[in-house]
C-alpha atoms as a PDB file:
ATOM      1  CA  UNK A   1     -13.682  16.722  27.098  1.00  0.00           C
ATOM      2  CA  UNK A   2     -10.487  17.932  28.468  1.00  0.00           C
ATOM      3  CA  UNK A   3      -8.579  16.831  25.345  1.00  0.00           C
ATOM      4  CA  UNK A   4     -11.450  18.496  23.188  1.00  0.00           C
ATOM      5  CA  UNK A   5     -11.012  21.600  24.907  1.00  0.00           C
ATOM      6  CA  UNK A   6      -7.316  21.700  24.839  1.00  0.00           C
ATOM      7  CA  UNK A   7      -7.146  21.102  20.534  1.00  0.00           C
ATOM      8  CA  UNK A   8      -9.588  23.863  19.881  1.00  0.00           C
ATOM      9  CA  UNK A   9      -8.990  26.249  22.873  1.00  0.00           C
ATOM     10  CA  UNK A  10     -12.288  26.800  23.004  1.00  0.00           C
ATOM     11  CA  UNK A  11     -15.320  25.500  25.013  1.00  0.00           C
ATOM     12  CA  UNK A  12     -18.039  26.164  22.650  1.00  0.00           C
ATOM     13  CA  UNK A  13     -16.030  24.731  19.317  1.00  0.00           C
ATOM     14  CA  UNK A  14     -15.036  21.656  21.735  1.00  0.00           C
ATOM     15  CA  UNK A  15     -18.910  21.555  22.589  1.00  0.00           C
ATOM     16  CA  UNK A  16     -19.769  21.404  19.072  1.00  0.00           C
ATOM     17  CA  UNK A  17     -17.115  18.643  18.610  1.00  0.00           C
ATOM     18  CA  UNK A  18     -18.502  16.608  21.050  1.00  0.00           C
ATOM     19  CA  UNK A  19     -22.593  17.104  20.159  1.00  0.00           C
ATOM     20  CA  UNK A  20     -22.932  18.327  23.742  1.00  0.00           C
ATOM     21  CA  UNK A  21     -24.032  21.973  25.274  1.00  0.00           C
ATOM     22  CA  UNK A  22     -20.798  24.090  26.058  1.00  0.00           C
ATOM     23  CA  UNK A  23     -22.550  24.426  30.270  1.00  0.00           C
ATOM     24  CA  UNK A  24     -21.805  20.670  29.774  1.00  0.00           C
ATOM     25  CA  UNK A  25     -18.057  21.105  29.236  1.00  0.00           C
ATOM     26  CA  UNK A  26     -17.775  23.065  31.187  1.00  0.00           C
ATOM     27  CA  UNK A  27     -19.406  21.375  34.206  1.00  0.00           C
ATOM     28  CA  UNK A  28     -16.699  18.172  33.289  1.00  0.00           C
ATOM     29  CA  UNK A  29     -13.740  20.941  32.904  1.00  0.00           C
ATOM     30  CA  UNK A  30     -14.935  22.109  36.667  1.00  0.00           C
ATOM     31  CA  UNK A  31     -15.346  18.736  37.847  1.00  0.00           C
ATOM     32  CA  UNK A  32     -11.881  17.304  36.728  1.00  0.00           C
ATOM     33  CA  UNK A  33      -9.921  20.694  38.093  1.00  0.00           C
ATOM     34  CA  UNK A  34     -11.967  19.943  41.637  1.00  0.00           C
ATOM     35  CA  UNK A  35     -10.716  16.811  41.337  1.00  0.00           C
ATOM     36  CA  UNK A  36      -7.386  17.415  40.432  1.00  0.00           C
ATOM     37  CA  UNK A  37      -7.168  20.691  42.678  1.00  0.00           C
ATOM     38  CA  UNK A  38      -5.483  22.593  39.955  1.00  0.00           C
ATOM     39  CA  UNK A  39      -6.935  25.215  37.374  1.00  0.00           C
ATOM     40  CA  UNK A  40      -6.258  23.096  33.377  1.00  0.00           C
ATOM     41  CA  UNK A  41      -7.377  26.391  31.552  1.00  0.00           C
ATOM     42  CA  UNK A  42      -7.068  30.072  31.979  1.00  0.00           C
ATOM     43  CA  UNK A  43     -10.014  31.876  30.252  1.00  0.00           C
ATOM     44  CA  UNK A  44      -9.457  34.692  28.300  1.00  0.00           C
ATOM     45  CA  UNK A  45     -12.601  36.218  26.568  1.00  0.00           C
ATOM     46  CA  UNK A  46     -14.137  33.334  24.412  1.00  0.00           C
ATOM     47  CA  UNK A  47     -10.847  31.385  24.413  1.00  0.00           C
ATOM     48  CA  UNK A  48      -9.030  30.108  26.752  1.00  0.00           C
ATOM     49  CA  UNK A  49      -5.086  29.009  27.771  1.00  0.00           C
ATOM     50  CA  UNK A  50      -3.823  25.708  29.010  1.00  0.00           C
ATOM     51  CA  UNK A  51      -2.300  25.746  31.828  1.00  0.00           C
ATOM     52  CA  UNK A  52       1.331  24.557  32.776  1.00  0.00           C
ATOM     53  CA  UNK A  53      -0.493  21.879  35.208  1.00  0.00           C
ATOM     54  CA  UNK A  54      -3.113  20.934  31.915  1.00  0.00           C
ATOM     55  CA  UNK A  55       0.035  21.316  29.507  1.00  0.00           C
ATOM     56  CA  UNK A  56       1.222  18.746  32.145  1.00  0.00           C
ATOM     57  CA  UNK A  57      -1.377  16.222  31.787  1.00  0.00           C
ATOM     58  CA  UNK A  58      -2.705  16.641  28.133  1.00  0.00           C
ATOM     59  CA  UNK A  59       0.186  14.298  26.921  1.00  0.00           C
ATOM     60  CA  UNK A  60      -1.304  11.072  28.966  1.00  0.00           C
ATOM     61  CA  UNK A  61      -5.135  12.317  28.069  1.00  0.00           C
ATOM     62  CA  UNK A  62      -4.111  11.599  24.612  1.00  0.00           C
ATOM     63  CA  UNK A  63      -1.789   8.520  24.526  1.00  0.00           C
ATOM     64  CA  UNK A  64      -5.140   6.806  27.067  1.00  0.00           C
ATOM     65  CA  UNK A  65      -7.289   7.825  24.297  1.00  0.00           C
ATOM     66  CA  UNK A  66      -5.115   6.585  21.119  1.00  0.00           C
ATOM     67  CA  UNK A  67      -4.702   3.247  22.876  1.00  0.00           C
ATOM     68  CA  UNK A  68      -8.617   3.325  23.762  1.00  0.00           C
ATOM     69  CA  UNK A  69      -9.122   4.412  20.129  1.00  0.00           C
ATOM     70  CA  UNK A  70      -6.968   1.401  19.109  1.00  0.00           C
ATOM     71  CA  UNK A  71      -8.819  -1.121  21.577  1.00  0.00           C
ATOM     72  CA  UNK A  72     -11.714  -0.140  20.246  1.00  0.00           C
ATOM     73  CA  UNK A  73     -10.739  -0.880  16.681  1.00  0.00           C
ATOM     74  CA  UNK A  74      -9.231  -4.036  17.521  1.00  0.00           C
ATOM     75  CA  UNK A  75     -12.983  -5.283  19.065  1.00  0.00           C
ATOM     76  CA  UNK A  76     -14.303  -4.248  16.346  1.00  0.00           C
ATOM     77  CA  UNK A  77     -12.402  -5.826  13.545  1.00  0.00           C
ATOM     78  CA  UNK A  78     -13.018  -9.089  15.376  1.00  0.00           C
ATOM     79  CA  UNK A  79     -16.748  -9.186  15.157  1.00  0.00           C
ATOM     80  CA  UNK A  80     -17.222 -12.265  13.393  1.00  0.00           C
ATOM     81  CA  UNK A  81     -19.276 -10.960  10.575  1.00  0.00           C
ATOM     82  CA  UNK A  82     -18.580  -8.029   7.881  1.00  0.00           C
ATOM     83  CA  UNK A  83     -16.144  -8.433   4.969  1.00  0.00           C
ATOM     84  CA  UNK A  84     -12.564  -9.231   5.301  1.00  0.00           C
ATOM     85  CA  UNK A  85     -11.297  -5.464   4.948  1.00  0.00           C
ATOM     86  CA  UNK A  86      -7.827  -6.074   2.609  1.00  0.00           C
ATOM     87  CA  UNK A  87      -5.536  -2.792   1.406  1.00  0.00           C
ATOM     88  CA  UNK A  88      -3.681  -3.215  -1.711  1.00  0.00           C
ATOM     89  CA  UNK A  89      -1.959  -1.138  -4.560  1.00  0.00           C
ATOM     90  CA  UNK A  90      -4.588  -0.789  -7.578  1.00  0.00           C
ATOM     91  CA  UNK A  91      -2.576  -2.600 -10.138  1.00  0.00           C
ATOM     92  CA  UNK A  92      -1.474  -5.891  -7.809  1.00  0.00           C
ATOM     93  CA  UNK A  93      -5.592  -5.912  -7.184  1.00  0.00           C
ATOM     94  CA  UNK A  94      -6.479  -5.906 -10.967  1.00  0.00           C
ATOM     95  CA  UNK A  95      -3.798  -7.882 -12.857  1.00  0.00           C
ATOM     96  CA  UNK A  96      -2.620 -10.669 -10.281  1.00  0.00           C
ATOM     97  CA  UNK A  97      -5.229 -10.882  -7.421  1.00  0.00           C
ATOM     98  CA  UNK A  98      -8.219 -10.128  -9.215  1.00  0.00           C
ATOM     99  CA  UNK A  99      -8.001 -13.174 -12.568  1.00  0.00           C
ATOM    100  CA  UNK A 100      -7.432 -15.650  -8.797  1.00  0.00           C
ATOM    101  CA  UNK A 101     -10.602 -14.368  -6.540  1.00  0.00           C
ATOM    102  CA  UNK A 102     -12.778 -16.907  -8.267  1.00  0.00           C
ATOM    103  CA  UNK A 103     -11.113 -19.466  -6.983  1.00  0.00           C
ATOM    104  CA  UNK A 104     -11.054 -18.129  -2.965  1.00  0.00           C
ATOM    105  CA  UNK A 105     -14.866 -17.809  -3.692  1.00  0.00           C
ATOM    106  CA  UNK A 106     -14.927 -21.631  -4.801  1.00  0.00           C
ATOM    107  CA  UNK A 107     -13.637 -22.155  -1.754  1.00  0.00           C
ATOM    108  CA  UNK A 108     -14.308 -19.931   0.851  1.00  0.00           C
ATOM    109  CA  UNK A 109     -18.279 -18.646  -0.309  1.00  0.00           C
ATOM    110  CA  UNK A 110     -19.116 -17.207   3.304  1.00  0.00           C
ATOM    111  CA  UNK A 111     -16.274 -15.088   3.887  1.00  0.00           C
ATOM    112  CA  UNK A 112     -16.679 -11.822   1.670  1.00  0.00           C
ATOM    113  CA  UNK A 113     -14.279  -9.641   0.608  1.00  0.00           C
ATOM    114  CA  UNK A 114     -13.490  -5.490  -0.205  1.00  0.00           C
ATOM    115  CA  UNK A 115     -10.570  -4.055  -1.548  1.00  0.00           C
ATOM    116  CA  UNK A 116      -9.036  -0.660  -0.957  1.00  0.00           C
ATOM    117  CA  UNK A 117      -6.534   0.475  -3.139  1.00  0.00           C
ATOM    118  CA  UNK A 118      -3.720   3.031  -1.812  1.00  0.00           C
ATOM    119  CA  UNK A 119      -0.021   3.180  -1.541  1.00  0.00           C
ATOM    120  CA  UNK A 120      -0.325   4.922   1.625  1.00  0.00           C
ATOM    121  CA  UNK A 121       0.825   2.451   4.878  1.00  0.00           C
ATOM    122  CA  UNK A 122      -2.266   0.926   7.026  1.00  0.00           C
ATOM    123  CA  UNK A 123      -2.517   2.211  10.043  1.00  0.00           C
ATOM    124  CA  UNK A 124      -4.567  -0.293  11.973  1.00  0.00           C
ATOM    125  CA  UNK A 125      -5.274   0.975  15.131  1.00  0.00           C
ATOM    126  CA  UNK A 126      -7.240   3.795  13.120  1.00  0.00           C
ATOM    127  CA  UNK A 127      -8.677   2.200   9.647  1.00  0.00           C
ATOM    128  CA  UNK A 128     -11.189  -0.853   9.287  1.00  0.00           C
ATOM    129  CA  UNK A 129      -8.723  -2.648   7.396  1.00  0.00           C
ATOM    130  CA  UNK A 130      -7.444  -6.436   8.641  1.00  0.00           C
ATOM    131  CA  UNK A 131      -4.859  -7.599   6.097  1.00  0.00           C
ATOM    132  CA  UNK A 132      -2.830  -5.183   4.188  1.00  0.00           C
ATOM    133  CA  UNK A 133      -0.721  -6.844   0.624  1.00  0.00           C
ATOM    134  CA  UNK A 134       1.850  -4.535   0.463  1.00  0.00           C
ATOM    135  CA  UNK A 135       4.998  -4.241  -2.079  1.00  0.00           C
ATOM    136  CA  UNK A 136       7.993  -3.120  -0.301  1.00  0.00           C
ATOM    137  CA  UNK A 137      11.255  -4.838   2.015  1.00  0.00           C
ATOM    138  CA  UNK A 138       9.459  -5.951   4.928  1.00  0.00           C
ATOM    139  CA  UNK A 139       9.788  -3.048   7.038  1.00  0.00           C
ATOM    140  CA  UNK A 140       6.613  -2.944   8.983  1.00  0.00           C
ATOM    141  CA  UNK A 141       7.149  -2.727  12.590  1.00  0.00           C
ATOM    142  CA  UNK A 142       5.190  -4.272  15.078  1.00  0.00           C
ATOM    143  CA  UNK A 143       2.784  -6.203  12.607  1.00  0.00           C
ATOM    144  CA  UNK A 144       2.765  -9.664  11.391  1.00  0.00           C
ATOM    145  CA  UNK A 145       4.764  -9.774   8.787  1.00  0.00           C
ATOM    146  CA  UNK A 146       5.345 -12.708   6.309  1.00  0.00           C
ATOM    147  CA  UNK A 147       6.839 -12.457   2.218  1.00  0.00           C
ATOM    148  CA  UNK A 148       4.504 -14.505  -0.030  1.00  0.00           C
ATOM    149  CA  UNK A 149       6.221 -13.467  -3.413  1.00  0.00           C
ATOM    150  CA  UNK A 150       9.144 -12.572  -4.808  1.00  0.00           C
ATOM    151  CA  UNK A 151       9.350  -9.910  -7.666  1.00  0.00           C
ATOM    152  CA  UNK A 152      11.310  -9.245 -10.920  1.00  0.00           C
ATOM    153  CA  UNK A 153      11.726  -6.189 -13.129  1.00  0.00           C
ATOM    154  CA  UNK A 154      11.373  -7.492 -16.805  1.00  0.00           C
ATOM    155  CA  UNK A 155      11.836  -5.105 -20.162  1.00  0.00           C
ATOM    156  CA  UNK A 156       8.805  -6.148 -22.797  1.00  0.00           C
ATOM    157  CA  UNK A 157       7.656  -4.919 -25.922  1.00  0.00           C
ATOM    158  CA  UNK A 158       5.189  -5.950 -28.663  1.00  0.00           C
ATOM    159  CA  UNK A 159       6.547  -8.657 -30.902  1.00  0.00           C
ATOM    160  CA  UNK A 160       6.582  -6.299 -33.967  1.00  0.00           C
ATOM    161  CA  UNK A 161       8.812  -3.757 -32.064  1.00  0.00           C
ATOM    162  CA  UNK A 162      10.997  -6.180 -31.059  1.00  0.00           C
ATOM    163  CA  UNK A 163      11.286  -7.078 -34.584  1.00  0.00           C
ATOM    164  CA  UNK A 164      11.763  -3.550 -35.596  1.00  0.00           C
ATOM    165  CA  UNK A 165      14.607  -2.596 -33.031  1.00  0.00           C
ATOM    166  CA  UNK A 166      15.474  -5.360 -31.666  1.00  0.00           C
ATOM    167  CA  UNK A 167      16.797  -6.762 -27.937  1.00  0.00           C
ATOM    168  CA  UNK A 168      17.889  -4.270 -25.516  1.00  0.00           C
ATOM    169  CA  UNK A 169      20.886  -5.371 -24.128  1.00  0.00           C
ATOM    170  CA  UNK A 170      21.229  -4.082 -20.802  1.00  0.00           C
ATOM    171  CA  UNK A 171      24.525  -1.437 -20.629  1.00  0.00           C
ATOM    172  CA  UNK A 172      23.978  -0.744 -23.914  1.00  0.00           C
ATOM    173  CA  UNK A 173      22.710   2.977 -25.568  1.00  0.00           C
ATOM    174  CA  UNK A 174      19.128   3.049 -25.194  1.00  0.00           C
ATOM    175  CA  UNK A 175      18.498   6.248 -27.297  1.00  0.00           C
ATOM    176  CA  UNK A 176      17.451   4.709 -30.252  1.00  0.00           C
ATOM    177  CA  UNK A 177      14.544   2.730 -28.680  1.00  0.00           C
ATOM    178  CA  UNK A 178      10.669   4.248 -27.898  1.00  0.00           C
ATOM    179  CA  UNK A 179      11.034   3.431 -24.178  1.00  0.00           C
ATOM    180  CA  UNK A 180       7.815   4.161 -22.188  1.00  0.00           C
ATOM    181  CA  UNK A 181       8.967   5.796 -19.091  1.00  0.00           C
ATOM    182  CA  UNK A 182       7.612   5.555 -15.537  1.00  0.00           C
ATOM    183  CA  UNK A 183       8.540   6.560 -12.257  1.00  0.00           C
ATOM    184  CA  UNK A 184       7.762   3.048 -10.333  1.00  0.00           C
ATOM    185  CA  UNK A 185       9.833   1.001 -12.511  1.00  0.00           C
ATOM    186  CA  UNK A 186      12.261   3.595 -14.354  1.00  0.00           C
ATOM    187  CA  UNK A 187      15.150   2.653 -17.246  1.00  0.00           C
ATOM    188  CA  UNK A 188      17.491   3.629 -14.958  1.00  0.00           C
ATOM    189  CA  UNK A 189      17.808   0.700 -13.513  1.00  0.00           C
ATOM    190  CA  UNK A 190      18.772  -0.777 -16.348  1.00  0.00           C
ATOM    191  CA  UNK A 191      21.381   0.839 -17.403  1.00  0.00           C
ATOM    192  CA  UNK A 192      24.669  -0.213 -15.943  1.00  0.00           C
ATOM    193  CA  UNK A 193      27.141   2.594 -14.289  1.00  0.00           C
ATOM    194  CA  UNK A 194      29.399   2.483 -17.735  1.00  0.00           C
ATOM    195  CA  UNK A 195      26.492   3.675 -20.094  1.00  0.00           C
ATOM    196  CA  UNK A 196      24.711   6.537 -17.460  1.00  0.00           C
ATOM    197  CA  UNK A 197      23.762   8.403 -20.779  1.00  0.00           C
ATOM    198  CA  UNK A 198      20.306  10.391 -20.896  1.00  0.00           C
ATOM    199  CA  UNK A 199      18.062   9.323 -23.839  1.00  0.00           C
ATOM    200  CA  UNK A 200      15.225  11.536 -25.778  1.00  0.00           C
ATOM    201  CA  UNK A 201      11.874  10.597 -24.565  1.00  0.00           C
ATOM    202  CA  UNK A 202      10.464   8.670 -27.495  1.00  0.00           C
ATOM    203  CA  UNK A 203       7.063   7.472 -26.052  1.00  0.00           C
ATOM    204  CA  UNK A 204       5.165   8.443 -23.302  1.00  0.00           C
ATOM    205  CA  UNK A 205       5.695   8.480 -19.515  1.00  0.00           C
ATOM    206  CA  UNK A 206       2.707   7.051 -17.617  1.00  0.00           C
ATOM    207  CA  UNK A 207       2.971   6.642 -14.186  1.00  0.00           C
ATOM    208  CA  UNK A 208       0.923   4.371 -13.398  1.00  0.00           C
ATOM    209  CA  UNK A 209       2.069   0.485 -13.663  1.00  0.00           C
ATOM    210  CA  UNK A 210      -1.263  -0.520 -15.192  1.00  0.00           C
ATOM    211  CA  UNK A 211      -1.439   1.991 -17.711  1.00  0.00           C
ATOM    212  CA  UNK A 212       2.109   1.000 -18.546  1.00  0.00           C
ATOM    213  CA  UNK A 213       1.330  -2.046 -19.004  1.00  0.00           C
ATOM    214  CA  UNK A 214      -1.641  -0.965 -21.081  1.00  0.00           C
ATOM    215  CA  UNK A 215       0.402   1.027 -23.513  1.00  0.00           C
ATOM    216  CA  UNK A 216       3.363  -1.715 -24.362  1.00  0.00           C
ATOM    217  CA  UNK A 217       0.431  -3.687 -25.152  1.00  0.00           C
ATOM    218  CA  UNK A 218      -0.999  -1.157 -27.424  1.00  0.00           C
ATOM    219  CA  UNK A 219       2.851  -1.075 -29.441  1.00  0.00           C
ATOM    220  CA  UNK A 220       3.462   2.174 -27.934  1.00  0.00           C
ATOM    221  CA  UNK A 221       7.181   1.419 -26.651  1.00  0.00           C
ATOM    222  CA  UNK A 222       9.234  -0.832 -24.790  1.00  0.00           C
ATOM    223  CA  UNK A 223       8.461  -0.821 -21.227  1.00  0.00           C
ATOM    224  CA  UNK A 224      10.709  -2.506 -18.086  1.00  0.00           C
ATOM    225  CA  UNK A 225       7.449  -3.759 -15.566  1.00  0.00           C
ATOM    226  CA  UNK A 226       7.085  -5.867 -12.959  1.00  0.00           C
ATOM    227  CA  UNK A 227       6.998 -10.138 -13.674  1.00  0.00           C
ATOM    228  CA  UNK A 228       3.685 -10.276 -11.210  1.00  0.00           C
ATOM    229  CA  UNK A 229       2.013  -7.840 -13.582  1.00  0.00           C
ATOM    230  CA  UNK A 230       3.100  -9.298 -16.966  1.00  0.00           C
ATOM    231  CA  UNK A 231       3.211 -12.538 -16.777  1.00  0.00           C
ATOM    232  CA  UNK A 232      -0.475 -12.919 -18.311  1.00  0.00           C
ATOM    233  CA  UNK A 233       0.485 -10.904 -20.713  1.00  0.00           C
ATOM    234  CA  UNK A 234       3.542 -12.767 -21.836  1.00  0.00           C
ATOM    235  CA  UNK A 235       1.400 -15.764 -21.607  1.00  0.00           C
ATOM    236  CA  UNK A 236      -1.339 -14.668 -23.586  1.00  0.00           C
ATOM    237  CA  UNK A 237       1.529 -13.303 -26.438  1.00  0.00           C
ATOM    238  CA  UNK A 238       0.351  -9.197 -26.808  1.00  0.00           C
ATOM    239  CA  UNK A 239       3.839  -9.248 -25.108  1.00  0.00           C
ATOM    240  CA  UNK A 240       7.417 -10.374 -25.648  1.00  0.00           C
ATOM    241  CA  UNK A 241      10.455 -10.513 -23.016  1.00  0.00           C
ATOM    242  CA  UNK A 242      12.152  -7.256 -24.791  1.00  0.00           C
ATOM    243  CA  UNK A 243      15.372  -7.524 -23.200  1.00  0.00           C
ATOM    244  CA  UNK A 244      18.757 -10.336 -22.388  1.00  0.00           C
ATOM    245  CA  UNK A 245      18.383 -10.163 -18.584  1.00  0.00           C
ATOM    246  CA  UNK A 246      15.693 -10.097 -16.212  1.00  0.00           C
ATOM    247  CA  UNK A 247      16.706  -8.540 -12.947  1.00  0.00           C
ATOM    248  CA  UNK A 248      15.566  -9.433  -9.346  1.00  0.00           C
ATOM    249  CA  UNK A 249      13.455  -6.418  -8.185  1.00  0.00           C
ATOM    250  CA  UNK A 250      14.765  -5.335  -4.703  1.00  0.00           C
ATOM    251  CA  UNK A 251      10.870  -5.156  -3.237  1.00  0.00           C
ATOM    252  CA  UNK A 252       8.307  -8.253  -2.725  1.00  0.00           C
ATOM    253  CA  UNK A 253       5.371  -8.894  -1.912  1.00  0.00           C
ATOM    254  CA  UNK A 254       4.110  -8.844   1.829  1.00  0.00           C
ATOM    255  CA  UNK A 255       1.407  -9.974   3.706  1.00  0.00           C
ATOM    256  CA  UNK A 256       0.951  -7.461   6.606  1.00  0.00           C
ATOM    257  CA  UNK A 257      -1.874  -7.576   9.948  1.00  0.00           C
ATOM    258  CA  UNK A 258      -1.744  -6.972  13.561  1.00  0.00           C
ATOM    259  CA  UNK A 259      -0.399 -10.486  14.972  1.00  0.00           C
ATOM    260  CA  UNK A 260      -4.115 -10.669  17.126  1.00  0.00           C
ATOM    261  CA  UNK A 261      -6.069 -10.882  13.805  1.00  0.00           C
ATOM    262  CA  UNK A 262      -4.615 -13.864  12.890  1.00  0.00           C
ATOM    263  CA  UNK A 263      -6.871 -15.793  14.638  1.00  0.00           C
ATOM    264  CA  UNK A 264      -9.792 -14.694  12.984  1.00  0.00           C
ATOM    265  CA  UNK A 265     -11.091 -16.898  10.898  1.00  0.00           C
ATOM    266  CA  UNK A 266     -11.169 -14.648   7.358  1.00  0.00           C
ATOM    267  CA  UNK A 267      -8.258 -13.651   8.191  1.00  0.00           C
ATOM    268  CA  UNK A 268      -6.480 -17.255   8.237  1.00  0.00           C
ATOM    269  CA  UNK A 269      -8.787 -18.247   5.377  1.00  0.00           C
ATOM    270  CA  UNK A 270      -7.630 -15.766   3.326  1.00  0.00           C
ATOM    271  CA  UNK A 271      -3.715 -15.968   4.393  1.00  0.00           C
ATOM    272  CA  UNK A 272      -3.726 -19.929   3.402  1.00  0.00           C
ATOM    273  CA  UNK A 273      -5.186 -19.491   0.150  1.00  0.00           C
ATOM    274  CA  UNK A 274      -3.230 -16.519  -1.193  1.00  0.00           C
ATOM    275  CA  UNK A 275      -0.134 -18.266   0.260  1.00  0.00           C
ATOM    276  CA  UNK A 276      -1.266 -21.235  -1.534  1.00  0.00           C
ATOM    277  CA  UNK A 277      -1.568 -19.519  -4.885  1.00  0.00           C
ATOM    278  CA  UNK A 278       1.909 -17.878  -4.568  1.00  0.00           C
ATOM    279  CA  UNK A 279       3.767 -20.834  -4.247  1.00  0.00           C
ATOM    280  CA  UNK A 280       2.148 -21.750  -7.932  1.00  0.00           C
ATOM    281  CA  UNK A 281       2.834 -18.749  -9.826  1.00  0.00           C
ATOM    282  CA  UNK A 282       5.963 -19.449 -11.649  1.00  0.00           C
ATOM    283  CA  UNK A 283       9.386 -17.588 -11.547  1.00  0.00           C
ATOM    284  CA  UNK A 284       9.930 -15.788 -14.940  1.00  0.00           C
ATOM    285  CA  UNK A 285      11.388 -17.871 -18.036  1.00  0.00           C
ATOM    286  CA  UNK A 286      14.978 -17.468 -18.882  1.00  0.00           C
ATOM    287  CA  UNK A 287      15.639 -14.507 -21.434  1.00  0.00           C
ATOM    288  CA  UNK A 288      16.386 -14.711 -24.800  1.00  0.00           C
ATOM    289  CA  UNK A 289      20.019 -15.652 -25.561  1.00  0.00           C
ATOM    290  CA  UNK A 290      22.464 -13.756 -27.830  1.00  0.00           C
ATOM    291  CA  UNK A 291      22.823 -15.580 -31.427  1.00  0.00           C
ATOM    292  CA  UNK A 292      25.527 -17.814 -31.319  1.00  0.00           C
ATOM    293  CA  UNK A 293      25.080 -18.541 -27.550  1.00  0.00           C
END
C-alpha cells in the first residue's frame, strides 16, 4: 500500500487501486510509520507529500515488488498445463513456422500452442510468454539464448519481369527497374558505395515483409526479401531469384527464454523440434551467372 500511495499521492485513488476502503490504507500507512518510527507522507488537503524518509525507502518497496512480480510469473509459467505461450514477428509465424506446425502436432499432440505476434522485446518477468523467436544479433541479456537459423537478403521478381528488365546487377543504376520499396529490407543495401544514386519510386512501398512478398508475387516490382520468407515461393515458381548475388543478412534467427524454463517440458519439446526443422531448411541456391560465365 505504501508503494500505491506513493504513485498516486493520494490515499483514496491508491484505495481504489487496490479494491480496498481508503480507512484501510490508511490504517497500513499508520501501521508501517509506527513501525518504522518515521512519518512516509505529509498530508496536504486530499493529497499528500512523500517524505525524505518515504522518498528514502520507496526505491527498495519497488525493486521487492518487481522481483516478487517476477517470482510470481516465473511459478506461474511453470504450471504444467496451459499452452506453450511463443512471441514471434507476424510474417516468420505465417510463411516459415506456420506451413511446419503440422508436423510438431504429429508429434507432440498434448502440448498446445499460441502465437503472439509483435516486434516489441519480451519482457518475461511481466508477460505470459515462455519462448520468444526473435530476428535480430543475439543481443538479449540475461536469457537463454541460442541461433537456430541463419538469414539472407535475396532480390526476386516475377519471371515475366525478369524477362522484361532483366537481372539487377548489384552496383549497378537501379532507376530503370519497378523496385517495391520497404523499410525492413530496403535497396539500399544493395547498392554498393560507387552507385549511391536515388531512384524514382516506380512501385509501391509496403512495409510490411508479407505484403511485400505478396505484391512481387502479384508482378508488381522487384522486391529484395528475406530467403526464410521466399523460399516457398521460389520453390513453388510465382518467383524468380531477380538478382547476381545473394547477400548474407546481418540478423538471424534466435531462440530466446529465461534459462529456468528450459526445463519445462513444452518448452524443450518445442526447442528440439524447431531446432530440428532448421537444420533441414536449405541455404539459398547459387544466383544466376552472367552469360558467358
Amino acid at each position: 500500500m505504501f508503494e500505491a500511495v506513493a504513485s498516486y499521492q493520494s490515499f483514496s485513488a491508491a484505495a481504489d487501486a487496490l479494491s480496498v476502503t481508503p480507512a484501510a490504507v490508511s490504517q497500513q500507512i499508520k501501521t508501517l510509520e509506527d513501525y518504522l518510527q518515521v512519518p512516509l507522507f505529509r498530508r496536504t488537503g486530499r493529497r499528500v507529500e512523500v517524505t525524505d524518509e518515504g522518498l528514502e525507502l520507496l526505491p527498495g518497496v519497488r525493486a521487492g515488488l518487481e522481483e516478487l512480480e517476477a517470482a510470481l510469473q516465473h511459478v506461474k509459467q511453470h504450471r504444467r498445463g496451459g499452452p506453450l505461450q511463443i512471441s514471434l514477428l507476424s510474417s516468420f509465424l505465417q510463411i516459415w513456422l506456420l506451413p511446419r506446425i503440422r508436423a510438431f502436432r504429429r508429434t507432440h499432440p498434448n502440448v498446445a500452442l499460441r502465437f503472439h505476434t509483435s516486434r516489441e522485446l519480451v519482457d518475461f518477468a511481466r508477460a505470459p510468454i515462455h519462448v520468444a523467436l526473435r530476428f535480430g544479433r543475439g543481443e538479449y541479456p540475461n536469457l537463454h539464448v541460442e541461433k537456430f537459423l541463419d538469414e539472407w537478403m535475396v532480390p526476386v521478381a516475377r519471371p515475366e519481369l525478369i524477362r522484361e528488365y532483366g537481372l539487377l546487377e548489384r552496383g549497378s543504376d537501379l532507376e530503370g527497374f519497378p523496385l517495391l520499396e520497404s523499410d525492413d529490407e530496403p535497396w539500399r543495401v544493395w547498392q554498393l558505395a560507387s552507385a549511391q544514386k536515388e531512384w524514382q519510386e516506380r512501385a509501391p512501398a509496403i512495409n510490411d515483409s508479407a505484403g511485400l512478398l505478396a505484391a512481387a508475387e502479384e508482378g508488381l516490382g522487384f522486391a529484395i526479401t528475406r530467403w526464410t520468407l521466399v523460399a516457398r515461393a521460389l520453390q513453388k515458381g510465382t518467383l524468380k531469384i531477380a538478382g547476381r548475388e545473394i547477400l548474407p543478412y546481418g540478423s538471424s534467427y534466435y531462440f530466446v527464454c529465461p534459462t529456468p524454463y528450459l526445463a519445462m517440458p513444452k518448452v524443450a519439446q518445442f526447442r528440439d523440434w524447431l531446432f530440428a526443422v532448421a537444420r533441414e531448411f536449405p541455404s539459398p541456391p547459387e544466383p544466376p551467372k552472367a552469360r558467358g560465365g
